[in-house]
PDB file of N, CA and C in Angstrom:
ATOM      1  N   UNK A   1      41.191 242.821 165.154  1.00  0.00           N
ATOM      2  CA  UNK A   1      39.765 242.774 164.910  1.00  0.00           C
ATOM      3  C   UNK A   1      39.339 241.312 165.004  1.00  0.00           C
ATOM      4  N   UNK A   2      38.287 240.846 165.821  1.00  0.00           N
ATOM      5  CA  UNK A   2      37.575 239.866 165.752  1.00  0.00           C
ATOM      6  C   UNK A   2      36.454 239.498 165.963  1.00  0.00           C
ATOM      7  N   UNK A   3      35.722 238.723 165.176  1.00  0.00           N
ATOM      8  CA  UNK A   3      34.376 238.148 165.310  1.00  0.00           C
ATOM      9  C   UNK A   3      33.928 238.241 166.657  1.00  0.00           C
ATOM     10  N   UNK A   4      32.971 238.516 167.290  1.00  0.00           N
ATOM     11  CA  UNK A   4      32.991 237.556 168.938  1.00  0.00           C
ATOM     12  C   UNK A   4      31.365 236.764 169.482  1.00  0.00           C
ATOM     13  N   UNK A   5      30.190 237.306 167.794  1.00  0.00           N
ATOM     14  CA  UNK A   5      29.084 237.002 168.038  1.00  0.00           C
ATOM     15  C   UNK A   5      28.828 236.107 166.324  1.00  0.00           C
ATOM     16  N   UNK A   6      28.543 235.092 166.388  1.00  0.00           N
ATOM     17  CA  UNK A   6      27.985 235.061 164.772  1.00  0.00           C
ATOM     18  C   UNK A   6      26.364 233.671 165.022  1.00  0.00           C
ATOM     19  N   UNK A   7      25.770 234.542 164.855  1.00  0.00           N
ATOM     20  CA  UNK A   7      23.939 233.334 164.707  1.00  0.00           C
ATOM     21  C   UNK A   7      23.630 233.632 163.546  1.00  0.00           C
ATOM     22  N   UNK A   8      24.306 231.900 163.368  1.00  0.00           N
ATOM     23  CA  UNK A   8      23.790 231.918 161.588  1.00  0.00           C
ATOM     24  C   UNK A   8      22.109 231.717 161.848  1.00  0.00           C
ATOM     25  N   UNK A   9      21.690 231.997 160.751  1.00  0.00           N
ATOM     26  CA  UNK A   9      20.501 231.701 160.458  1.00  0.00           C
ATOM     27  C   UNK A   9      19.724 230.111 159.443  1.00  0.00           C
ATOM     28  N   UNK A  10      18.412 229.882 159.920  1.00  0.00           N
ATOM     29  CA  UNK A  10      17.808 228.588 159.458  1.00  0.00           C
ATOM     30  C   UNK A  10      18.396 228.600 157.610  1.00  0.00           C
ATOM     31  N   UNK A  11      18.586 227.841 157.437  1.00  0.00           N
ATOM     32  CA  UNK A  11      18.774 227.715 155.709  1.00  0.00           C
ATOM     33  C   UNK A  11      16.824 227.684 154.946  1.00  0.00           C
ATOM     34  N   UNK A  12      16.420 227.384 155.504  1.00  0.00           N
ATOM     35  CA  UNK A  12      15.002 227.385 155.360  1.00  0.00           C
ATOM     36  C   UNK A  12      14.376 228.284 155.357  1.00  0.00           C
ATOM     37  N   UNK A  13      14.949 229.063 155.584  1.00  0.00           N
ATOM     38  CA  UNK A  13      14.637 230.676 155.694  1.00  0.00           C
ATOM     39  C   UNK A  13      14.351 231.540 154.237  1.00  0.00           C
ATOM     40  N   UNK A  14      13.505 232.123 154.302  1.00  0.00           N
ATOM     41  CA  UNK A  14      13.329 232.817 152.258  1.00  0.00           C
ATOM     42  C   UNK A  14      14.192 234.555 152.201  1.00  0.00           C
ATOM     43  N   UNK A  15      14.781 234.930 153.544  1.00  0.00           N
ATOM     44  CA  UNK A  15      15.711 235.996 153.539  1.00  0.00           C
ATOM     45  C   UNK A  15      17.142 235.093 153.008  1.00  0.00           C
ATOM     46  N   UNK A  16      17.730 236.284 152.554  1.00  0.00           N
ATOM     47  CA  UNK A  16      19.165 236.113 151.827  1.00  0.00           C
ATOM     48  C   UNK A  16      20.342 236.575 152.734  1.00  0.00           C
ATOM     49  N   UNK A  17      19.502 236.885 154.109  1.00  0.00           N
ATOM     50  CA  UNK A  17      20.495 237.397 155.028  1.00  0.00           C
ATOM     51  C   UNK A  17      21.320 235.773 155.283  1.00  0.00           C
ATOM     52  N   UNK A  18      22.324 235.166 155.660  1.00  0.00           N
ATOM     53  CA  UNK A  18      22.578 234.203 156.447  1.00  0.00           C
ATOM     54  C   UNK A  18      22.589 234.291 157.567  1.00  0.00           C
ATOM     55  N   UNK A  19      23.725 235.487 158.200  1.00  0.00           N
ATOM     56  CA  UNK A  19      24.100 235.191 159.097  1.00  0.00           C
ATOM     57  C   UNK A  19      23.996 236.698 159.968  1.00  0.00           C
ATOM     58  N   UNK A  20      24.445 236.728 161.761  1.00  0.00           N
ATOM     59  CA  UNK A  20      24.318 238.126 162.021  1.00  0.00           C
ATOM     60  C   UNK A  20      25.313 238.187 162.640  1.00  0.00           C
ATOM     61  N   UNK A  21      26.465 238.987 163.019  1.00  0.00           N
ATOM     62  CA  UNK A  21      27.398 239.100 163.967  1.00  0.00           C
ATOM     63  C   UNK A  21      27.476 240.542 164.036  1.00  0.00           C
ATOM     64  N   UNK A  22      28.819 240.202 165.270  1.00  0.00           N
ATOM     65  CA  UNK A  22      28.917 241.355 166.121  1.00  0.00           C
ATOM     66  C   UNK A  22      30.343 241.314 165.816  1.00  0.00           C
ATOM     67  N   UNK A  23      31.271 242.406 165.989  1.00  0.00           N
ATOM     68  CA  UNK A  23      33.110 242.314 165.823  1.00  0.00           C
ATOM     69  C   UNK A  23      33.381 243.597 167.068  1.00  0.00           C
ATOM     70  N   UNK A  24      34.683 243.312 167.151  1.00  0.00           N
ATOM     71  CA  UNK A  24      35.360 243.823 168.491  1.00  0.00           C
ATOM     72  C   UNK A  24      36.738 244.472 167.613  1.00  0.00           C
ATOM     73  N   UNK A  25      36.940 245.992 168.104  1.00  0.00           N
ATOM     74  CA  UNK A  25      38.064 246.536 167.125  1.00  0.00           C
ATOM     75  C   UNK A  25      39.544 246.230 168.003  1.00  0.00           C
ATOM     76  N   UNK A  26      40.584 246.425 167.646  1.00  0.00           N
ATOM     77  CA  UNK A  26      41.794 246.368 168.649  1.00  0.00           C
ATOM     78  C   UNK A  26      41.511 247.108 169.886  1.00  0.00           C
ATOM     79  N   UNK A  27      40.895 248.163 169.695  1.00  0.00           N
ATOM     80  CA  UNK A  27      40.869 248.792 171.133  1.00  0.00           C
ATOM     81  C   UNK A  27      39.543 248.509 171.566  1.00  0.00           C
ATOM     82  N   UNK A  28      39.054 247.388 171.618  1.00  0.00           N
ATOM     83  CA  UNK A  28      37.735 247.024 171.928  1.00  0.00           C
ATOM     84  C   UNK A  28      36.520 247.661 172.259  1.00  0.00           C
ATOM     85  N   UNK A  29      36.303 248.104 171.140  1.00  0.00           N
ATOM     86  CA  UNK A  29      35.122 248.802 170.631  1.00  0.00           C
ATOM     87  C   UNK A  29      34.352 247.672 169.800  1.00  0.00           C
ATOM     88  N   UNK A  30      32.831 247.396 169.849  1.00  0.00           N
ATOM     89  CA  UNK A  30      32.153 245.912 169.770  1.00  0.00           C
ATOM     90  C   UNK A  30      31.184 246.743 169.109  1.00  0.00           C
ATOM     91  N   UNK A  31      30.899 246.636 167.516  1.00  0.00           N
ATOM     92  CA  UNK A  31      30.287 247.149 166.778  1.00  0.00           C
ATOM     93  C   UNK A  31      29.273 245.975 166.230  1.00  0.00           C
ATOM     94  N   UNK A  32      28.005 245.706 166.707  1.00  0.00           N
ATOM     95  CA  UNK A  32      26.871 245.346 166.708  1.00  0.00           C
ATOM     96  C   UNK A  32      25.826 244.908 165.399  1.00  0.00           C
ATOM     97  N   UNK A  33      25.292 244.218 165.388  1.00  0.00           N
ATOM     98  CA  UNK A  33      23.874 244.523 164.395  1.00  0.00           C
ATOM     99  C   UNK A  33      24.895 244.309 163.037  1.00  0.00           C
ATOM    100  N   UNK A  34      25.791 243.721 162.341  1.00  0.00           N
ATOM    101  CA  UNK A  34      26.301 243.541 160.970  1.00  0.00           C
ATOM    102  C   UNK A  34      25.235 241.981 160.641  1.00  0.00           C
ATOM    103  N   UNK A  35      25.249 241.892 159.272  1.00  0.00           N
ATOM    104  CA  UNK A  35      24.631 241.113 158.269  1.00  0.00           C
ATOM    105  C   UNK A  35      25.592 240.292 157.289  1.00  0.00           C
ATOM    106  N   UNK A  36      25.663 239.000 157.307  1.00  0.00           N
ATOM    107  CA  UNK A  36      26.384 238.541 156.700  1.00  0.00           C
ATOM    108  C   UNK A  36      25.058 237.969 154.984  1.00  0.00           C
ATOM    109  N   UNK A  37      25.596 238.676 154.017  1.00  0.00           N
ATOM    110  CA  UNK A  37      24.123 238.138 153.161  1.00  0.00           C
ATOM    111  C   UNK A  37      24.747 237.234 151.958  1.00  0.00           C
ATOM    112  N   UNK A  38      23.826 236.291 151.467  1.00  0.00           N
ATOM    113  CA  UNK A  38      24.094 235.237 150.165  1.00  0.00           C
ATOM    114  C   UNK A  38      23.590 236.693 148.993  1.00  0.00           C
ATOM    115  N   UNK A  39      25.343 236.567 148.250  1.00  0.00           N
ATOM    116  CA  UNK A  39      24.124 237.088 147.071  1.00  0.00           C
ATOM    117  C   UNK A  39      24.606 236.503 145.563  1.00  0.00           C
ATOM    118  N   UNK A  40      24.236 237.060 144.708  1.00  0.00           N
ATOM    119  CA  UNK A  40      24.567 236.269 143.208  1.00  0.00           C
ATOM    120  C   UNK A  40      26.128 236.029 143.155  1.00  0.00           C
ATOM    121  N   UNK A  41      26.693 237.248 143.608  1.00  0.00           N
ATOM    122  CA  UNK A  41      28.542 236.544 143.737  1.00  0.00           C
ATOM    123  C   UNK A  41      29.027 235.991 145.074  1.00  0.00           C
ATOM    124  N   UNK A  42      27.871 235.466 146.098  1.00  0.00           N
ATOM    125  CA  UNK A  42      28.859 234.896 147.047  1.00  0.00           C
ATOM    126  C   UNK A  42      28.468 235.778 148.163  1.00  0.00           C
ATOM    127  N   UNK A  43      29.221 235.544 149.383  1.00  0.00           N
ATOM    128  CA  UNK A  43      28.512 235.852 150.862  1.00  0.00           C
ATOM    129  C   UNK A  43      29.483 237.730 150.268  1.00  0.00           C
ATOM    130  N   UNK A  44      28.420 238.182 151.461  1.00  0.00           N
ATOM    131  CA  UNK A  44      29.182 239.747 151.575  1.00  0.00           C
ATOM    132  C   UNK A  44      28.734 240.293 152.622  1.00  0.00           C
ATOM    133  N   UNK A  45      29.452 241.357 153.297  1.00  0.00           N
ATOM    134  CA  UNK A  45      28.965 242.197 154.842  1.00  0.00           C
ATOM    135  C   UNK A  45      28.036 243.239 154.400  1.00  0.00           C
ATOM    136  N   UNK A  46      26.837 243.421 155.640  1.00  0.00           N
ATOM    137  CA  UNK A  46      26.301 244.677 155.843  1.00  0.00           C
ATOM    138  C   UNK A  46      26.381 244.883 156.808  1.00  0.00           C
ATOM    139  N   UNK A  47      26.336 246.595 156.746  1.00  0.00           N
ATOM    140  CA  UNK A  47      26.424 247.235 157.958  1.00  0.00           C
ATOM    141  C   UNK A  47      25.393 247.336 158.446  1.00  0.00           C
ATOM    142  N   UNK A  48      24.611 247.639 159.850  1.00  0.00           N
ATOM    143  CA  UNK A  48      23.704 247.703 160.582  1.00  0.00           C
ATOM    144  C   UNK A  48      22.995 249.171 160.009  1.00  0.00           C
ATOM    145  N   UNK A  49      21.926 248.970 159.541  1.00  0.00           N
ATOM    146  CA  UNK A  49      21.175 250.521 158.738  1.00  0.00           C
ATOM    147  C   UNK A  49      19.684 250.641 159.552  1.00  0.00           C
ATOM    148  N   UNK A  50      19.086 252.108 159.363  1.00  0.00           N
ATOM    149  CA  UNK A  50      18.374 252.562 159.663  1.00  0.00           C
ATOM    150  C   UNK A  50      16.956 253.416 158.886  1.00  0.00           C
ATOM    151  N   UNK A  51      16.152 253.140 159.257  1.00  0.00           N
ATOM    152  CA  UNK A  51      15.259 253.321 157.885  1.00  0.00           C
ATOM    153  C   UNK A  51      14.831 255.013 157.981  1.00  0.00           C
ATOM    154  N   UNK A  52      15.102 256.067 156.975  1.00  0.00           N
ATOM    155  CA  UNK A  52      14.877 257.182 157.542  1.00  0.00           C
ATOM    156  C   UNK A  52      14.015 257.520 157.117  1.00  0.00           C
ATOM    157  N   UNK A  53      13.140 259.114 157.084  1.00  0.00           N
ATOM    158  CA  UNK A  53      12.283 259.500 157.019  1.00  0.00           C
ATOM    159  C   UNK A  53      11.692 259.656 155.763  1.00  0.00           C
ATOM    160  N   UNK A  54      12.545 259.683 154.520  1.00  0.00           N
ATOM    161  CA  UNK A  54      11.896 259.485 153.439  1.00  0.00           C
ATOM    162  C   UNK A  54      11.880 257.825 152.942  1.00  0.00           C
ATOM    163  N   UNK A  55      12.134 256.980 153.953  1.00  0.00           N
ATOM    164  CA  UNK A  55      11.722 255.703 153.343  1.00  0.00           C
ATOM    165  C   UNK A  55      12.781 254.600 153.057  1.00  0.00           C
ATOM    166  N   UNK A  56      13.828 255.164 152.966  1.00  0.00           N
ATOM    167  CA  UNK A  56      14.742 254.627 152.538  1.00  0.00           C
ATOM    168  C   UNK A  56      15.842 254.321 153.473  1.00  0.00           C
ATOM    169  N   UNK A  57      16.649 253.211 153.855  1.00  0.00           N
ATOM    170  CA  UNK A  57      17.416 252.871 154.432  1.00  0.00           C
ATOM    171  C   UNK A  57      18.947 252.980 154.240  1.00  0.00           C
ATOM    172  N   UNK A  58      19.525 253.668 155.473  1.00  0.00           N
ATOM    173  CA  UNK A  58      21.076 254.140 155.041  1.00  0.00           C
ATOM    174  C   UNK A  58      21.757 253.136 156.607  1.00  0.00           C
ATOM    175  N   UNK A  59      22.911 253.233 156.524  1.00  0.00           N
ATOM    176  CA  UNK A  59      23.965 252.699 156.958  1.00  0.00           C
ATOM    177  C   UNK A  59      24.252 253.269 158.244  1.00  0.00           C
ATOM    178  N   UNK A  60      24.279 252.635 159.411  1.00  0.00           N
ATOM    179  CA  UNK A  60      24.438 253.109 160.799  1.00  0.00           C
ATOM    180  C   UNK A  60      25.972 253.203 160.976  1.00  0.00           C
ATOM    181  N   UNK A  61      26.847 252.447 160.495  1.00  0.00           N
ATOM    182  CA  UNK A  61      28.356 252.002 160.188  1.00  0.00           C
ATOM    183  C   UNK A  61      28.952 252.636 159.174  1.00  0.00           C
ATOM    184  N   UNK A  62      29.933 253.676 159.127  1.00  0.00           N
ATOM    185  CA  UNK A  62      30.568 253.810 157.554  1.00  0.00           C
ATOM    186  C   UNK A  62      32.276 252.930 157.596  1.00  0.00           C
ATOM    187  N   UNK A  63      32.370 252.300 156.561  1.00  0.00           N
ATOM    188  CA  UNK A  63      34.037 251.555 156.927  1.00  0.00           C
ATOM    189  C   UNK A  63      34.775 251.867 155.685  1.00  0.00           C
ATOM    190  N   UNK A  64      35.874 252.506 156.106  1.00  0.00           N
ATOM    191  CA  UNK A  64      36.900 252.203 154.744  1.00  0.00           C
ATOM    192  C   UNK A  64      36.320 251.236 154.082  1.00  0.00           C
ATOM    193  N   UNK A  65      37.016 251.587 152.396  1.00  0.00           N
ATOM    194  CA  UNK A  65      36.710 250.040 151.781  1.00  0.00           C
ATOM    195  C   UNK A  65      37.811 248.617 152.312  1.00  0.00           C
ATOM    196  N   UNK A  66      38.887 249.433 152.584  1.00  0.00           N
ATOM    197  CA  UNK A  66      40.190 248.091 153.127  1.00  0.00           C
ATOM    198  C   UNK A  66      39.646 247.668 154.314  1.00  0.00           C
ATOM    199  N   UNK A  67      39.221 248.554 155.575  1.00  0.00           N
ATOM    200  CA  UNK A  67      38.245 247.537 156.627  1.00  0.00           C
ATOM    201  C   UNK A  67      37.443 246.542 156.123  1.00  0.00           C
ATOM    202  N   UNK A  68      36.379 247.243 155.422  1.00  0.00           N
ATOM    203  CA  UNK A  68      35.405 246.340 154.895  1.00  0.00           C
ATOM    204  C   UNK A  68      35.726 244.833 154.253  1.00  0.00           C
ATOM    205  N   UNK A  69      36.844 245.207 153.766  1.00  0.00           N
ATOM    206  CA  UNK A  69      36.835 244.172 152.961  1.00  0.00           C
ATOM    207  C   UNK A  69      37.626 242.969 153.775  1.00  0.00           C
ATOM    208  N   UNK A  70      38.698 243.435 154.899  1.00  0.00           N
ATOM    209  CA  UNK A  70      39.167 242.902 155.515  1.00  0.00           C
ATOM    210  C   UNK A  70      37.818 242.270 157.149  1.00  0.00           C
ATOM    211  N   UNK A  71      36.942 242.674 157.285  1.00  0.00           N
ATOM    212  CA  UNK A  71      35.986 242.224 157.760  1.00  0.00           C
ATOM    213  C   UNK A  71      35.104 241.371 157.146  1.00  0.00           C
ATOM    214  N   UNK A  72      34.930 241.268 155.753  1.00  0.00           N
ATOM    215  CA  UNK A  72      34.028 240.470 154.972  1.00  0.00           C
ATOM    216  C   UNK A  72      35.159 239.072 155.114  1.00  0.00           C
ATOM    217  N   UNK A  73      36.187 238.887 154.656  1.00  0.00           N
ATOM    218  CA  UNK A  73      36.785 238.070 154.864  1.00  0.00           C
ATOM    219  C   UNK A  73      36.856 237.034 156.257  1.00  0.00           C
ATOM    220  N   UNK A  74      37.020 237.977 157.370  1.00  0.00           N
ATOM    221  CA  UNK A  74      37.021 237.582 158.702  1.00  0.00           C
ATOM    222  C   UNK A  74      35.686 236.587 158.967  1.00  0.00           C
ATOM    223  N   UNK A  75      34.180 237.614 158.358  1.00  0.00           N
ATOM    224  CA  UNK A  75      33.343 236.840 159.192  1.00  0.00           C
ATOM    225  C   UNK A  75      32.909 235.629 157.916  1.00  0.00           C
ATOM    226  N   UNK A  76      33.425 235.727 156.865  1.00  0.00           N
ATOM    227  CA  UNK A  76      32.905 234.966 155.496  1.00  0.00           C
ATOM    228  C   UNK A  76      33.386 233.062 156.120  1.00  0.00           C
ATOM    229  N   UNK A  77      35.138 233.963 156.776  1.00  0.00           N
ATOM    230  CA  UNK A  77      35.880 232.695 157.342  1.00  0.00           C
ATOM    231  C   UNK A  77      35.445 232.442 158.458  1.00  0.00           C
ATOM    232  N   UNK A  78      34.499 232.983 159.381  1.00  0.00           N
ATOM    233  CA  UNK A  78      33.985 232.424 160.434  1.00  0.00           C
ATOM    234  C   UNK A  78      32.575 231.818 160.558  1.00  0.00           C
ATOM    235  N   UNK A  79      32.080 232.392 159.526  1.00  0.00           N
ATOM    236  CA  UNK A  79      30.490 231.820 159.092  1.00  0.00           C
ATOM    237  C   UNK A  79      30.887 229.858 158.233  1.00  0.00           C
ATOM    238  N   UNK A  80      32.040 230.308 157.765  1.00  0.00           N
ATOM    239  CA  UNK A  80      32.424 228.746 157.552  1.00  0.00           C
ATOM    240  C   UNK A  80      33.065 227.890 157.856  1.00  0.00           C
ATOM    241  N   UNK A  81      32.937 228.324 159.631  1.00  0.00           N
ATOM    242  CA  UNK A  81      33.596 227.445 160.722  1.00  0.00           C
ATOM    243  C   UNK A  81      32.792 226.590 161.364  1.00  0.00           C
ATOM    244  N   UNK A  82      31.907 228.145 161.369  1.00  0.00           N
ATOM    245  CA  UNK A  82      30.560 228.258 162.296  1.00  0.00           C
ATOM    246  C   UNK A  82      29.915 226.672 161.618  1.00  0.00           C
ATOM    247  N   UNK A  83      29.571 226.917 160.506  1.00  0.00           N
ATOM    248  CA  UNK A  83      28.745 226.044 159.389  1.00  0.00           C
ATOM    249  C   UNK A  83      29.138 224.367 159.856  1.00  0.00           C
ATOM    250  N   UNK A  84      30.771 224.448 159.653  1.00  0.00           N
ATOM    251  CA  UNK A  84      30.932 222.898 159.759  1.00  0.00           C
ATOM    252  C   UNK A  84      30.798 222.296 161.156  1.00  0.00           C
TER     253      UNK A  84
END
């Protein structure tokens, strides 16, 4: 699994999103539209969501929690590559 898109965003900015990337699976499948966001404990991933008909926004992406978490890591460490 790897990063292959990441546009951080202005720090000047009043969203809590930072950053946006894209990741590529082993069998290269390139899953789009993720959210890297600042929040009270520290950066964390979102998945790319969709706003549905009663209003409310759900998740275009579902990931194990061990993906997930092994992807939050990946782009947390690439958003602070990106950075320096």
């Amino acid at each position: 699994m790897k990063i292959i898109r990441m546009n951080l965003l202005d720090g000047n900015s009043r969203s809590k999103t930072a950053a946006f990337f894209d990741f590529q699976t082993p069998d290269e499948i390139t899953i789009k539209g993720f959210r890297l966001v600042n929040g009270s404990n520290g950066l964390f991933i979102s998945a790319p969501d969709s706003k549905g008909k009663d209003g409310k926004y759900y998740e275009s992406v579902l990931l194990p929690k061990e993906l997930k978490k092994k992807l939050e890591k990946l782009a947390v460490d690439e958003y602070n590559k990106s950075k320096s």
